[in-house]
Protein backbone atom coordinates (compact mmCIF):
# COMPACT_ATOMS: atom_id res chain seq x y z
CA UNK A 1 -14.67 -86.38 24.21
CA UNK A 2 -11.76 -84.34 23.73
CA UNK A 3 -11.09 -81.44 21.41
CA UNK A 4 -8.45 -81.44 18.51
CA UNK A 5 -6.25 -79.38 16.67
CA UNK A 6 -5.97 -79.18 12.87
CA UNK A 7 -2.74 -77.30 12.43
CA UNK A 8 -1.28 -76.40 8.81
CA UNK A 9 2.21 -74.49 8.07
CA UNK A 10 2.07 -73.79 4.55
CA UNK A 11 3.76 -70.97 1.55
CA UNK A 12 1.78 -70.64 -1.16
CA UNK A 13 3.00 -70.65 -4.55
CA UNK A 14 -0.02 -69.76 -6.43
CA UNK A 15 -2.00 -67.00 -4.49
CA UNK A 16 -4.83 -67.35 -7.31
CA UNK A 17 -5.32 -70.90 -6.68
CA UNK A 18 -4.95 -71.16 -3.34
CA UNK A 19 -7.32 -68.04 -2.91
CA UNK A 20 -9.90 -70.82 -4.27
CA UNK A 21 -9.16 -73.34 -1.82
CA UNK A 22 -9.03 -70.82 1.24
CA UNK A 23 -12.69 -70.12 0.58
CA UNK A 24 -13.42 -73.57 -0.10
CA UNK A 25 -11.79 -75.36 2.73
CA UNK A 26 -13.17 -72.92 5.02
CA UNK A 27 -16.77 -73.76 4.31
CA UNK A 28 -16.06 -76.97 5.07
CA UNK A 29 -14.26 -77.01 8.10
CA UNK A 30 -17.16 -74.87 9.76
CA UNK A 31 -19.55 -77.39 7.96
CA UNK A 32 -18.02 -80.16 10.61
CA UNK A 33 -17.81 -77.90 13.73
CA UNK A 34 -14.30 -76.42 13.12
CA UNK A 35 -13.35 -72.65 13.77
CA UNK A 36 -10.30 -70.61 13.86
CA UNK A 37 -7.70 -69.89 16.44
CA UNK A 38 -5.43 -68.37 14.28
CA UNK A 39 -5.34 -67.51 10.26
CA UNK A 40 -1.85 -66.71 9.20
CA UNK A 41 -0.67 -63.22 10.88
CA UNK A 42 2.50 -62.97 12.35
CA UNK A 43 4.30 -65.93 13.70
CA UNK A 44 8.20 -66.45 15.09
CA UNK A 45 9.57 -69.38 14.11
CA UNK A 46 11.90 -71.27 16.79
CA UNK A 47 12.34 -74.73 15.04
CA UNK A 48 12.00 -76.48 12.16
CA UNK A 49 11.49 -75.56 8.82
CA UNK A 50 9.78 -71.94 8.92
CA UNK A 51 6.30 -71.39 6.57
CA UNK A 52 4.77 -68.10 6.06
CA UNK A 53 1.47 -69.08 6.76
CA UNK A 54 0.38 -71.23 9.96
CA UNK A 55 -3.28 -72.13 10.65
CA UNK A 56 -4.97 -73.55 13.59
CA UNK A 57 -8.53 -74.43 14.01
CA UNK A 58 -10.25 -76.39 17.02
CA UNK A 59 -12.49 -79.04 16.29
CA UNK A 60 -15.42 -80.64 18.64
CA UNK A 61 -13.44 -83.80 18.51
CA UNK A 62 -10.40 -85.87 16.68
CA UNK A 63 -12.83 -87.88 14.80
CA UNK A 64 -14.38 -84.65 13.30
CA UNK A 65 -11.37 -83.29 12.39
CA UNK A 66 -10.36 -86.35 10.41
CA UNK A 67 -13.99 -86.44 8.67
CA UNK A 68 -13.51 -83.12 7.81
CA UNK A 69 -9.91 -83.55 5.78
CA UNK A 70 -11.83 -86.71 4.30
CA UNK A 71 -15.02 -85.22 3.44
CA UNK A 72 -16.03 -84.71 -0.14
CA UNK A 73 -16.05 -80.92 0.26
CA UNK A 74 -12.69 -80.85 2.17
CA UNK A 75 -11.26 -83.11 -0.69
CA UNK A 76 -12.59 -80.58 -3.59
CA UNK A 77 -11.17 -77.37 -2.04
CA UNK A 78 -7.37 -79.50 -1.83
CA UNK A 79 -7.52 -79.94 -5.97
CA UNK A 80 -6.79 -76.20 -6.00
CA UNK A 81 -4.36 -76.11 -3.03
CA UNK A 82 -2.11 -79.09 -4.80
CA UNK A 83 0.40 -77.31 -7.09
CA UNK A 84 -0.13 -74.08 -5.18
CA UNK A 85 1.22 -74.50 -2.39
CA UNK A 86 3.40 -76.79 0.32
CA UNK A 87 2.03 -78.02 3.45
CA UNK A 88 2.25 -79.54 6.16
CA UNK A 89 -0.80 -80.45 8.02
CA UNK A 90 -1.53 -82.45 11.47
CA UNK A 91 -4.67 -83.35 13.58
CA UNK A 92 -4.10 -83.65 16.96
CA UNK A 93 -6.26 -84.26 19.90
CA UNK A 94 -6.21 -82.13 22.73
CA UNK A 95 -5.08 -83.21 26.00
């Protein structure tokens, strides 16, 4: 079964609140097999619409990525990330 890719460009309006969800959402995307390629840091933006703050974790497979964004824990860490921030977010299986 293939890997995937959760990938996230967000800014953050509310450091505070989103502080909350960082430590949060991180617990739970370890809980379902999910670790970090890359946590913010510097970026150059090419395309698009630029956001300060990219994130990209791998995942054991699409279908544990997904159950991860559904999962109860996943969903309690997003109440603080909603209103402090703007993202956009995509799970995408590896080739």
């Amino acid at each position: 079964m293939p890997q995937a890719y959760w990938i996230a460009h967000v800014t953050v309006t509310d450091d505070a609140a989103y502080s909350k969800y960082a430590a949060l959402a991180t617990d739970a995307i370890t809980a379902h097999g999910g670790c970090f390629l890359a946590r913010g840091g510097r970026s150059i933006q090419k395309e698009g619409r630029a956001h300060p703050r990219n994130v990209v974790a791998v995942f054991p497979s699409l279908d544990a990525a997904n159950a991860c964004y559904e999962s109860e824990a996943y969903q309690e860490a997003m109440t603080h990330a909603t209103g402090a921030s703007e993202r956009d977010l995509v799970l995408i299986e590896a080739p």
